[in-house]
Protein backbone atom coordinates (compact mmCIF):
# COMPACT_ATOMS: atom_id res chain seq x y z
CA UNK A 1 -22.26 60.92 -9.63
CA UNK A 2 -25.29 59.99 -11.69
CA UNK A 3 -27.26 60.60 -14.88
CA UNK A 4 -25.16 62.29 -17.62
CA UNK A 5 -22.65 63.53 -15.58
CA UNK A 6 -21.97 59.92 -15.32
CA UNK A 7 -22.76 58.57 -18.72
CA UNK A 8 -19.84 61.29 -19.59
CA UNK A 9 -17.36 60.15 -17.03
CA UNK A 10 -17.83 56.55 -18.84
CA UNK A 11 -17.18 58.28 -22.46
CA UNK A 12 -14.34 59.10 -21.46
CA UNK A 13 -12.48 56.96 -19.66
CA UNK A 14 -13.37 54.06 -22.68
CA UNK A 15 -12.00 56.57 -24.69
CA UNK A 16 -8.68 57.07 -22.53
CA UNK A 17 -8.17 52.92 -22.62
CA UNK A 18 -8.47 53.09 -26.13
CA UNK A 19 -5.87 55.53 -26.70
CA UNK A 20 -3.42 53.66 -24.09
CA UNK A 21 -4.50 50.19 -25.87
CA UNK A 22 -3.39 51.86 -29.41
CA UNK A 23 -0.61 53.08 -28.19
CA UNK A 24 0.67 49.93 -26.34
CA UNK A 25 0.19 47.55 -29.49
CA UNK A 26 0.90 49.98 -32.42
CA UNK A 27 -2.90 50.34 -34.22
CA UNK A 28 -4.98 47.85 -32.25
CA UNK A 29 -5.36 44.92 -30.00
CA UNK A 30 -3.42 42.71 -32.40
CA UNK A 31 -0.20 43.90 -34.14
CA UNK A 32 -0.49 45.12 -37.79
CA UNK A 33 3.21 45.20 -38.82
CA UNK A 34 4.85 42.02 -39.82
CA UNK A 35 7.60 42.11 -37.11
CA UNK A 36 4.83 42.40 -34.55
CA UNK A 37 2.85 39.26 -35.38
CA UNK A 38 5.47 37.51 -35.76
CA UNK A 39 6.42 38.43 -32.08
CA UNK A 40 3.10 37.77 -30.69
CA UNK A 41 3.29 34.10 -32.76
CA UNK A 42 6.42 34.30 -30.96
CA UNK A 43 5.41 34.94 -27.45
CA UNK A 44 2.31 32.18 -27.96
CA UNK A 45 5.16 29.76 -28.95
CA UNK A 46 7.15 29.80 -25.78
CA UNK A 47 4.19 30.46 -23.33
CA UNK A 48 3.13 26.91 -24.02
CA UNK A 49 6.14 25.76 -23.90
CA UNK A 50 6.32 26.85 -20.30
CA UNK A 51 3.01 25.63 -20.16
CA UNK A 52 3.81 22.37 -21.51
CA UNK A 53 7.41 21.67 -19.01
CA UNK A 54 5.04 22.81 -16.65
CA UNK A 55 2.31 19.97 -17.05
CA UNK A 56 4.89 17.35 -17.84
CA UNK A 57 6.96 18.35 -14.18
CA UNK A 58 3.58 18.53 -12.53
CA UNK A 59 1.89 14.95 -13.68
CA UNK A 60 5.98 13.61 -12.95
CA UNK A 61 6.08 14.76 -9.81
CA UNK A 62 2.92 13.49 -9.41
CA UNK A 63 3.94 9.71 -10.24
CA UNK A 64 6.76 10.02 -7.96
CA UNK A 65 4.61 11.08 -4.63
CA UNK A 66 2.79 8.02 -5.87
CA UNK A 67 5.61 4.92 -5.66
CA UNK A 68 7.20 7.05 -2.70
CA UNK A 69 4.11 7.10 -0.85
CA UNK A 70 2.82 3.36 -1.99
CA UNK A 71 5.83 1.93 -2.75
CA UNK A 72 8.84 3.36 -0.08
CA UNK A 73 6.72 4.57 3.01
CA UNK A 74 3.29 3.33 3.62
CA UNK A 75 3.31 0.28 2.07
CA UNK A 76 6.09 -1.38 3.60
CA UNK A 77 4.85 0.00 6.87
CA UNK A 78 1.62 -1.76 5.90
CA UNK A 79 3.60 -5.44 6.10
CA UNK A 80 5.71 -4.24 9.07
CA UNK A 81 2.67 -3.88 11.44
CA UNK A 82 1.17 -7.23 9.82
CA UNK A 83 4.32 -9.22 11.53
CA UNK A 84 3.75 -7.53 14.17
CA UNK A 85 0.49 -8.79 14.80
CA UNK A 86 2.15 -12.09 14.51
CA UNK A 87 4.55 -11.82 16.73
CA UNK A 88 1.86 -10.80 19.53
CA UNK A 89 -0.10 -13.52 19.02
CA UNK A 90 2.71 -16.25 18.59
CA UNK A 91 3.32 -15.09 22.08
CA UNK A 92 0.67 -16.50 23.31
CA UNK A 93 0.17 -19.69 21.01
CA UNK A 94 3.97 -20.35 22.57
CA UNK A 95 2.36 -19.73 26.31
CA UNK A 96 -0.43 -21.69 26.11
CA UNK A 97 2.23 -24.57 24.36
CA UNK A 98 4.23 -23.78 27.34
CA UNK A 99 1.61 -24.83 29.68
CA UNK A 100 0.17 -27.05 28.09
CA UNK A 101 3.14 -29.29 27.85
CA UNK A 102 3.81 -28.70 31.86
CA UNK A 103 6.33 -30.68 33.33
CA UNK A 104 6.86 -32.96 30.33
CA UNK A 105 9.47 -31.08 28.63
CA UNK A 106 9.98 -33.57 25.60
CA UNK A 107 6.23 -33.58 24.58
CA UNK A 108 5.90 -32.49 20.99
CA UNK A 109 7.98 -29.80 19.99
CA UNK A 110 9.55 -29.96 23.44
CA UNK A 111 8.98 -27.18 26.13
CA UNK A 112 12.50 -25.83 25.92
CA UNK A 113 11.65 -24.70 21.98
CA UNK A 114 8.45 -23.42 22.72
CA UNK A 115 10.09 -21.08 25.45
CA UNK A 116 12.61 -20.15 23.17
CA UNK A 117 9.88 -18.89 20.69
CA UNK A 118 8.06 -17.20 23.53
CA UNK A 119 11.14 -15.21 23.92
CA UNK A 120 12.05 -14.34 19.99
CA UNK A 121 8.41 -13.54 19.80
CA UNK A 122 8.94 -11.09 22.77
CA UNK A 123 11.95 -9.40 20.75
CA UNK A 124 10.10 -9.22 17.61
CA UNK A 125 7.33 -7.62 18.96
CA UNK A 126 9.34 -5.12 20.76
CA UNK A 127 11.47 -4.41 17.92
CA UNK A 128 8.16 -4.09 15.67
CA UNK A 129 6.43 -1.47 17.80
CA UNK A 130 9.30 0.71 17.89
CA UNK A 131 10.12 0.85 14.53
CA UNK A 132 6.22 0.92 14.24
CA UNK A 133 6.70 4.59 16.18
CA UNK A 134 9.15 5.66 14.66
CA UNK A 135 7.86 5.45 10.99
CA UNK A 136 4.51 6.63 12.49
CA UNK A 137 6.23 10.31 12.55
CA UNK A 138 3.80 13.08 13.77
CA UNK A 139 0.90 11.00 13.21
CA UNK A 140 -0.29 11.38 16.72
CA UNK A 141 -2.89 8.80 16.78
CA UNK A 142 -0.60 5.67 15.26
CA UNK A 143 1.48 6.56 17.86
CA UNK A 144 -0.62 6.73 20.83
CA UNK A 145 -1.93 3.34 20.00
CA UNK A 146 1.87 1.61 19.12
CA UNK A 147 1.99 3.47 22.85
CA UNK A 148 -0.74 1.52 24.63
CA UNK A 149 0.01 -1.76 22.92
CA UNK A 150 3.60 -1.16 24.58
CA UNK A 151 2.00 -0.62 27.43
CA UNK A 152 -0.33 -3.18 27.66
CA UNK A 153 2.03 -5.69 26.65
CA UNK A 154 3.97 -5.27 29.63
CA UNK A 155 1.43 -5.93 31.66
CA UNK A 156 0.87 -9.29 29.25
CA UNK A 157 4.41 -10.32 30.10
CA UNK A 158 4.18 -9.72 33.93
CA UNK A 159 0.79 -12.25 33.91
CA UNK A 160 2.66 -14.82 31.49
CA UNK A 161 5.81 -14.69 34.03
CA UNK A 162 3.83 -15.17 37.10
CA UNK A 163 1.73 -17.96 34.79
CA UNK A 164 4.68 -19.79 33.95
CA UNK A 165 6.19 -19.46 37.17
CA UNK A 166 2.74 -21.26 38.74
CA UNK A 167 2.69 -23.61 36.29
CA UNK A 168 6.35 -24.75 37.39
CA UNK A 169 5.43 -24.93 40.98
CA UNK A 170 2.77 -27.20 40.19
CA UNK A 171 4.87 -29.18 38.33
CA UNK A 172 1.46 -30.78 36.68
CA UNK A 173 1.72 -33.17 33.45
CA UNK A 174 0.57 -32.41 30.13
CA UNK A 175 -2.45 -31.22 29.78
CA UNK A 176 -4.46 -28.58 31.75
CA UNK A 177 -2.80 -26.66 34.66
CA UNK A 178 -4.37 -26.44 38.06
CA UNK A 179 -7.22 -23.65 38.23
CA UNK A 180 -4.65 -21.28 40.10
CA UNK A 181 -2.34 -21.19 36.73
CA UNK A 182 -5.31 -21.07 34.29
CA UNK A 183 -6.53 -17.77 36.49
CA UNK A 184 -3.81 -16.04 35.99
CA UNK A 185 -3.31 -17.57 31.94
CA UNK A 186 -6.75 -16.54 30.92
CA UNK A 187 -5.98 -12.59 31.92
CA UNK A 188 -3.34 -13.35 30.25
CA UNK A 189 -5.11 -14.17 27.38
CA UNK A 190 -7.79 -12.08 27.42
CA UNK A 191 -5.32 -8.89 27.30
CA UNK A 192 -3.57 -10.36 24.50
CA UNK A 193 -6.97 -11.55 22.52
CA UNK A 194 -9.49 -8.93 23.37
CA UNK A 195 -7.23 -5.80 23.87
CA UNK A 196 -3.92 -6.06 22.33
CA UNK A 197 -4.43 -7.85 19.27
CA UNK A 198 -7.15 -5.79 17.98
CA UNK A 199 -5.41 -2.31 18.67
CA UNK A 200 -2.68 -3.90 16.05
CA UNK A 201 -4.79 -5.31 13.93
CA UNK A 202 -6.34 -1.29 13.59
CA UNK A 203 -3.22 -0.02 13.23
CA UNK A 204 -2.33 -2.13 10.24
CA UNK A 205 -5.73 -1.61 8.60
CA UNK A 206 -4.94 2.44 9.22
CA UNK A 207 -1.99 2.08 7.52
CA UNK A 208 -3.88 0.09 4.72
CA UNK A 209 -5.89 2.91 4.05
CA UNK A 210 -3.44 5.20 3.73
CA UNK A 211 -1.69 3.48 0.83
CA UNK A 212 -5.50 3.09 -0.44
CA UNK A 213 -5.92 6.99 -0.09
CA UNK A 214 -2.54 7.65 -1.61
CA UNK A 215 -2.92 4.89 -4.83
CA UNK A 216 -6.08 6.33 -5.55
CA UNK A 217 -5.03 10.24 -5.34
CA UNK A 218 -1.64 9.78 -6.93
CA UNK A 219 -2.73 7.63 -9.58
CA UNK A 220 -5.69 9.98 -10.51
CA UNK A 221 -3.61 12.85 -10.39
CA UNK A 222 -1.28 11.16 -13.05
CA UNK A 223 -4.52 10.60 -15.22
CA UNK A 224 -5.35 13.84 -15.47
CA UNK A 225 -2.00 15.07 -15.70
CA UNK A 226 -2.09 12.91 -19.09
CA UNK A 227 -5.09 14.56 -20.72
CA UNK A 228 -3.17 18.55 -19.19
CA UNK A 229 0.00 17.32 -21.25
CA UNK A 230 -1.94 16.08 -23.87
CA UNK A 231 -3.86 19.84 -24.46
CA UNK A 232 -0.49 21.81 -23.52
CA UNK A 233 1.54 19.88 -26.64
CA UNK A 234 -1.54 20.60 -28.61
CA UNK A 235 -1.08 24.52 -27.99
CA UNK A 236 1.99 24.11 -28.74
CA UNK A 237 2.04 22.54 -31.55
CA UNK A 238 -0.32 25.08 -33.10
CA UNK A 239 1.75 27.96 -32.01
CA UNK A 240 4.53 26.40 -33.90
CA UNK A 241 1.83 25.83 -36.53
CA UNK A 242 0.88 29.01 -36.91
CA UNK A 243 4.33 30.76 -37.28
CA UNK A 244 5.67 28.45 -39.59
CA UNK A 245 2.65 29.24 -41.75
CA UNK A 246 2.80 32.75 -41.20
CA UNK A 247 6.55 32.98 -42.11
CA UNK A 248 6.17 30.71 -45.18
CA UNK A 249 2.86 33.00 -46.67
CA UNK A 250 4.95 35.97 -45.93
CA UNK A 251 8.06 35.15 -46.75
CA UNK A 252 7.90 32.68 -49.75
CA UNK A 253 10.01 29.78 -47.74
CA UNK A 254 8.63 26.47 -47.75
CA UNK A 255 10.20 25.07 -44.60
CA UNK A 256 11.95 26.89 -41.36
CA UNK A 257 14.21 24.45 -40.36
CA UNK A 258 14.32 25.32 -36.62
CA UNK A 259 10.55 25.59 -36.28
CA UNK A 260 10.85 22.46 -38.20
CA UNK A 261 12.82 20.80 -35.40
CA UNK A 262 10.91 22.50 -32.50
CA UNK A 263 7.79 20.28 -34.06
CA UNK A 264 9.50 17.24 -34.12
CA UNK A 265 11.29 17.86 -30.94
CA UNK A 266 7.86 19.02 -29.58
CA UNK A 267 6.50 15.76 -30.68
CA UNK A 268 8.66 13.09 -29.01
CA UNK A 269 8.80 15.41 -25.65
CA UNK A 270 4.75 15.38 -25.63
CA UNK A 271 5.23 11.34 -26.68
CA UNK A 272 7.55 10.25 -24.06
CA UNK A 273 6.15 12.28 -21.31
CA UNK A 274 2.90 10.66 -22.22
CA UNK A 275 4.17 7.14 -22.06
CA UNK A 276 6.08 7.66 -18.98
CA UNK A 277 3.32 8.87 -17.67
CA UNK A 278 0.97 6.11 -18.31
CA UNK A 279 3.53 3.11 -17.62
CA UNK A 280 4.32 5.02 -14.19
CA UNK A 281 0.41 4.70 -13.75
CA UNK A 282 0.72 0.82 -15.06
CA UNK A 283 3.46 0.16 -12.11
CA UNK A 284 1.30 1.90 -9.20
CA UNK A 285 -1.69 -0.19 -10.39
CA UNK A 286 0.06 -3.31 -10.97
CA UNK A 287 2.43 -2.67 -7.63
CA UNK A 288 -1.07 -1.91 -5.33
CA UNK A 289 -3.75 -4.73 -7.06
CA UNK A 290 -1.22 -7.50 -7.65
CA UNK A 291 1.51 -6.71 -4.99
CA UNK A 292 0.71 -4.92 -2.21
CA UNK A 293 -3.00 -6.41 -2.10
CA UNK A 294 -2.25 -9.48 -2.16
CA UNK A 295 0.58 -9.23 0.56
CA UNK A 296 -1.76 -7.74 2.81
CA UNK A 297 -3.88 -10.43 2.86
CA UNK A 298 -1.55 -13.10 3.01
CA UNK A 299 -0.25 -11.19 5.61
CA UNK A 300 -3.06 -11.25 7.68
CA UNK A 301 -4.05 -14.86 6.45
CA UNK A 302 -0.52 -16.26 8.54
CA UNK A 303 -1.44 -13.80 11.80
CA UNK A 304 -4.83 -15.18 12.30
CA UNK A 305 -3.76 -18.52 11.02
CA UNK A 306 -1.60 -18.54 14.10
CA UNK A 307 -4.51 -17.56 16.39
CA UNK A 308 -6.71 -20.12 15.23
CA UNK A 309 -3.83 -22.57 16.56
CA UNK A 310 -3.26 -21.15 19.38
CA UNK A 311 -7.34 -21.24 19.64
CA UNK A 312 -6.49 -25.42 19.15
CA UNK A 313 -4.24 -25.23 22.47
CA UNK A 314 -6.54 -23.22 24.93
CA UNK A 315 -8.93 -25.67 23.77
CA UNK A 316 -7.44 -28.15 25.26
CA UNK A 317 -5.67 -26.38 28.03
CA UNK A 318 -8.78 -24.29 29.61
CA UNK A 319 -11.85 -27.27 29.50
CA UNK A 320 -14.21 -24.51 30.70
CA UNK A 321 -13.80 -22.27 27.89
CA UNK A 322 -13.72 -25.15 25.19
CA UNK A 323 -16.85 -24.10 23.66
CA UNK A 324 -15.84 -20.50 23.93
CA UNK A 325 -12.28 -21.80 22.20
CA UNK A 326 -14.16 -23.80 19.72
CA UNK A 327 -16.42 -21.03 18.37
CA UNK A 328 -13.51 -18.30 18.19
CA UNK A 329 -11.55 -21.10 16.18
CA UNK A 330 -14.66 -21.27 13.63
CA UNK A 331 -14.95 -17.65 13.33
CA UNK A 332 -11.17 -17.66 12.36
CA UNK A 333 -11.15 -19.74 10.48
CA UNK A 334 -14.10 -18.35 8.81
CA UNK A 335 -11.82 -15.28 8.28
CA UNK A 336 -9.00 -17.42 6.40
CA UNK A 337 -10.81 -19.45 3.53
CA UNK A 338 -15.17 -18.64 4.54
CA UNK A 339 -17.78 -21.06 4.04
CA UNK A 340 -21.47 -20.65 4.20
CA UNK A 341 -21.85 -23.04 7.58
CA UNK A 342 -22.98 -22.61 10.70
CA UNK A 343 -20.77 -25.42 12.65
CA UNK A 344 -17.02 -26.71 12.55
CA UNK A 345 -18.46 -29.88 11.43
CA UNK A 346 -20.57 -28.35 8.64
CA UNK A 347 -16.72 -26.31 8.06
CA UNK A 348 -14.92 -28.91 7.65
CA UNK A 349 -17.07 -30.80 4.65
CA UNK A 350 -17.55 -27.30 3.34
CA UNK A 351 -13.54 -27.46 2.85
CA UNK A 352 -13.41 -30.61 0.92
CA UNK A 353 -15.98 -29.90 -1.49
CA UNK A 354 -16.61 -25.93 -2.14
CA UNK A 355 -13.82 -23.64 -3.66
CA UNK A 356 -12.17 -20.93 -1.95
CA UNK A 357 -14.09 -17.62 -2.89
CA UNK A 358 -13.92 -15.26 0.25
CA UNK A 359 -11.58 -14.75 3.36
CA UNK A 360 -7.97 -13.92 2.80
CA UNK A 361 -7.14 -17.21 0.77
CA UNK A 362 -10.12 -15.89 -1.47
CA UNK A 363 -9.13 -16.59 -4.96
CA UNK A 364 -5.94 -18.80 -4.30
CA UNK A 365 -6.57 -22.09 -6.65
CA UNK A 366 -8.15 -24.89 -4.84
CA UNK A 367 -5.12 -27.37 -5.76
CA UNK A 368 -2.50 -24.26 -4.60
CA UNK A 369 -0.16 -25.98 -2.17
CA UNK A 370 -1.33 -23.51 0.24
CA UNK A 371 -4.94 -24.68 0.57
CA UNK A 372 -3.64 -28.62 0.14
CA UNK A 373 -1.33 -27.92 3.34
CA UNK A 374 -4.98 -25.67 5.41
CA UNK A 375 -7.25 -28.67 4.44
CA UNK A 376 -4.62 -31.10 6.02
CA UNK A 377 -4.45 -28.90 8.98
CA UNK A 378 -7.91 -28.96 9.48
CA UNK A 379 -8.27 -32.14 8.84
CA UNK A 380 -6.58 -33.39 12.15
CA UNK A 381 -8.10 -30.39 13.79
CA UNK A 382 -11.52 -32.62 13.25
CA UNK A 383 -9.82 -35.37 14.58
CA UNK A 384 -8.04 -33.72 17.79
CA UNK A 385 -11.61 -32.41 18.75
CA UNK A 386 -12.90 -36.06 17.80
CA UNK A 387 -10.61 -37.44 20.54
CA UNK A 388 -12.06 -35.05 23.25
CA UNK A 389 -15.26 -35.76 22.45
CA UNK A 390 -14.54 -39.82 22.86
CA UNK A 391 -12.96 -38.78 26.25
CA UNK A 392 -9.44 -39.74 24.75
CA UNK A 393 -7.46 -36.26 26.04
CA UNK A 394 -4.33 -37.66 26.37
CA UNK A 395 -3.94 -38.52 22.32
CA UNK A 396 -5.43 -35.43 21.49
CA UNK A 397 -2.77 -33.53 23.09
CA UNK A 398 -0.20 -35.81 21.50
CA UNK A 399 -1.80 -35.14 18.35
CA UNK A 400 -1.92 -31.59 18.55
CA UNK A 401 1.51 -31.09 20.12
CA UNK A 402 2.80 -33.54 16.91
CA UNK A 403 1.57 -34.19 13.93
CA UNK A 404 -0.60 -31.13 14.16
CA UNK A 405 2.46 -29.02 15.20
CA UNK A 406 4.30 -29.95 11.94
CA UNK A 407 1.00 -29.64 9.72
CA UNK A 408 0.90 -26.26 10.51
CA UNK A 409 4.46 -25.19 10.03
CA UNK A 410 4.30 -26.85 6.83
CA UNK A 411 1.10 -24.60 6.12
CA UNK A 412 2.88 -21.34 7.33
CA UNK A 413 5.96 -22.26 5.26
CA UNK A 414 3.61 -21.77 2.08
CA UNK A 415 2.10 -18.68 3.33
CA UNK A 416 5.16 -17.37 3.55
CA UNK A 417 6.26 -18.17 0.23
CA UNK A 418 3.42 -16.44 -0.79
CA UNK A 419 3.90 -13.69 0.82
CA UNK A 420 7.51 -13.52 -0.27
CA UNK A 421 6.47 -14.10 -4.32
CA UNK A 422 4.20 -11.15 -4.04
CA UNK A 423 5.83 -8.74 -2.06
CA UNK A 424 8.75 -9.37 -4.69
CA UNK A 425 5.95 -8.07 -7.13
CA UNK A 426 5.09 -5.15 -5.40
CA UNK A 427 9.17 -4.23 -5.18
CA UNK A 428 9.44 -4.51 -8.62
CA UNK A 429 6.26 -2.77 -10.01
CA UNK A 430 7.84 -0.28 -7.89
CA UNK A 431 11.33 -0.21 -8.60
CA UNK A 432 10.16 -0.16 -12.52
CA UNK A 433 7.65 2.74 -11.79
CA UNK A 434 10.93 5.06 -10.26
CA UNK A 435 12.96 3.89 -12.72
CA UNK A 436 10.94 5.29 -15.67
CA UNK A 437 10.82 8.91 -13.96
CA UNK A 438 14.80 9.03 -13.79
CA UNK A 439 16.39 11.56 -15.71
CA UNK A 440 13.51 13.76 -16.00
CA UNK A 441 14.97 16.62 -13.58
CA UNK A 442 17.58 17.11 -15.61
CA UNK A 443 16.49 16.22 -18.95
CA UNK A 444 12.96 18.56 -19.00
CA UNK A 445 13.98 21.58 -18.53
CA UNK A 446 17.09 21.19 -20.76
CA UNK A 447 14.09 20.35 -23.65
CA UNK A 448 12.22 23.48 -22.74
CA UNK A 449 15.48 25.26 -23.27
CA UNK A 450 15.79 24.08 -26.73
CA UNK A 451 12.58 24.55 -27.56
CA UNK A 452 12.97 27.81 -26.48
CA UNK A 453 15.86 28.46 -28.59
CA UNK A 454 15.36 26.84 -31.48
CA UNK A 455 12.09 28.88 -31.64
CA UNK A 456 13.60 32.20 -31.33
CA UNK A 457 16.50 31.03 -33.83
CA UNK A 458 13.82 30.67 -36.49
CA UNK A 459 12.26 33.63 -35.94
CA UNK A 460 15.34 35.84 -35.46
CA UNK A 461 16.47 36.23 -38.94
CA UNK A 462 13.06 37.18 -40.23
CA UNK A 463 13.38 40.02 -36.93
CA UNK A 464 16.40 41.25 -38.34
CA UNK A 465 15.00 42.28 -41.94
CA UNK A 466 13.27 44.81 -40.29
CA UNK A 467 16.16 46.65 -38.52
């Protein structure tokens, strides 16, 4: 159909619409008649307040997803998969101790105690990986690689078995093993340091970023939730507005007294929900930047920390990788508190003298206890390696299975204060950030109700006049 045949069609069905339009709304698009606007004010009025429990529920729900995701799931998962990178490589700080000491069972911390570790090390690690797959869920990648560290690690323990078994046939004294033993030790090792350690170090930087991906979408989902609560009360509000001035032009009353409380209830709904809002924020931020960040790193700080000792023992147990040893040790240590240097000597000055900017102690005081305790540590590091150097092996093995030995527990026992104060932080940013959405299920939609009410209560006896 085209041309006027068409223009015709057109004519008429704007003119049909029309006619249905009238009809529908009395006159016209908006009502004439006194009982009709004050319906339509009416129907505005409790459209946003739907629209207003609606924004509120949204930007709350919103905050909870937030400390469930940062505070209950991934973020203690986060710390969980940090011990267990401990736990791996205490393993084999306590096997290389193991060998080391030989067939003198009473040197330093005594062979019998560094078994024992070996073996709560063992547990720990097992217990870690399967709680690791479990809270991994359907996450089919986290668990394929807690899957091949299990794996893997049994194949560790079946080399450390047949290493320590070696090493007890030799029956050799302190210091390094025959070549045989170190064989065997080194793929020990080298599964541990080059495949194992690494696949749970990834895992706990995957979880990492998925408390970084859930802070950061949570948290900006409650921001803008703000500003939709923020415009919703402002309908509102002028919905209420507008009928209360309506009704007072019309009907000569100064104040409707339900309307009246609708406002004010209106009010400290839109107030509350809007400070709730932002202290739930306040919590995630303060719970992620000065708890769980924090423990993290500290977190990673005492795993490597316990490589770079057990880097101290292959040192002296496996003379042909010394250099190798010595290096890794640097780069570690590089990791835990950096310095621009290119040598352990040049490290070593650079920890006296500069403060602590970068690595995972970045930022920790220079006079913390923490940093005292590392500086001590590496102070008789310098002197262990000192003693090989002169030749003098024998009192560099007494030194590090001694006074080296007790230096670093004394350093861990501060990390794991640390560690402690700020994952007690992060527990109660987050127990604060739930606690400020309780009572909100119940409580918001029993104020939309009222609202509700109280707005068709004011209205209701103007309604009836017209009966």
């Amino acid at each position: 159909m085209t041309g006027p045949a068409a223009k015709a069609a057109g004519k008429a069905a704007g003119k049909a619409a029309s006619k249905t339009l009238r009809r529908l709304t009395g006159r016209g698009a908006v009502p004439r008649t006194v009982p009709g606007r004050i319906r339509g004010w009416t129907a505005a009025g409790l459209v946003a307040v739907i629209v207003l429990v609606a924004a509120v529920s949204t930007g709350l729900e919103a905050a909870r997803q937030g400390v469930r995701l940062v505070g209950e799931d991934a973020g203690p998962q986060v710390v969980h998969t940090g011990h267990l990178y401990f736990a791996l490589s205490d393993m084999d700080t306590q096997l290389a101790g193991t060998l080391l000491i030989g067939r003198e069972h009473d040197l330093g911390v005594g062979r019998d105690r560094s078994e024992a570790l070996y073996s709560d090390r063992r547990g720990e690690a097992h217990r870690a990986l399967l709680q690791a797959f479990e809270i991994a869920g359907t996450d089919t990648a986290s668990r394929r690689t807690v899957q091949e560290i299990l794996d893997r690690l049994g194949t560790y323990e079946q080399l450390a078995s047949r290493a320590l078994l070696l090493g007890d046939q030799a029956a050799h004294p302190a210091g390094p093993p025959p070549e045989e033993v170190l064989d065997v030790y080194r793929q020990a090792t080298d599964l541990m340091r080059l495949d194992i350690l690494p696949k749970a170090y990834n895992l706990t930087l995957e979880n990492a970023s998925v408390v970084r991906r859930a802070y950061a979408d949570e948290r900006s989902h409650v921001l803008r939730s703000r500003v939709t609560v923020g415009v919703a009360s402002v309908l509102l509000l002028a919905a209420l507005a507008g009928l209360q001035i309506y009704l007072t032009r019309r009907f000569r009353r100064l104040v409707n007294p339900a309307l009246a409380l609708a406002t004010a209830l209106t009010l400290v709904l839109a107030g509350w929900a809007l400070l709730v809002l932002g202290s739930s924020s306040a919590h995630l931020h303060d719970a992620k930047e000065e708890g769980f960040d924090p423990t993290l790193a500290f977190t990673r700080a005492r795993a490597i920390s316990n490589t770079a000792a057990a880097d101290q023992t292959r040192f002296l147990l496996d003379p042909r990788r010394a250099d190798t040893y010595a290096q890794v040790y640097l780069d570690t240590s590089q990791a835990i508190a950096y310095r621009e240097v290119g040598s352990l000597a040049d490290y070593y000055r650079g920890l006296a003298s500069q403060p602590t900017e970068l690595g995972f102690l970045g930022g920790v005081p220079r006079h913390a206890e923490v940093l005292v305790r590392y500086r001590a540590f590496q102070q008789q590091d310098e002197a262990m390696r000192g003693l090989v150097r002169e030749g003098r092996d024998r009192e560099a093995l007494i030194l590090r299975t001694g006074l080296m030995s007790e230096l670093f527990t004394a350093y861990d026992l501060e990390l794991s204060k640390l560690i402690a104060k700020r994952n007690a932080d992060f527990e109660r940013e987050v127990d604060a950030g739930a606690a400020a959405l309780d009572g909100w299920n119940r409580g918001l939609p029993a104020a939309g109700l009222v609202l509700a009410v109280l707005i068709v209560v004011g209205v209701r006896p103007r309604l009836a006049e017209y009966r």
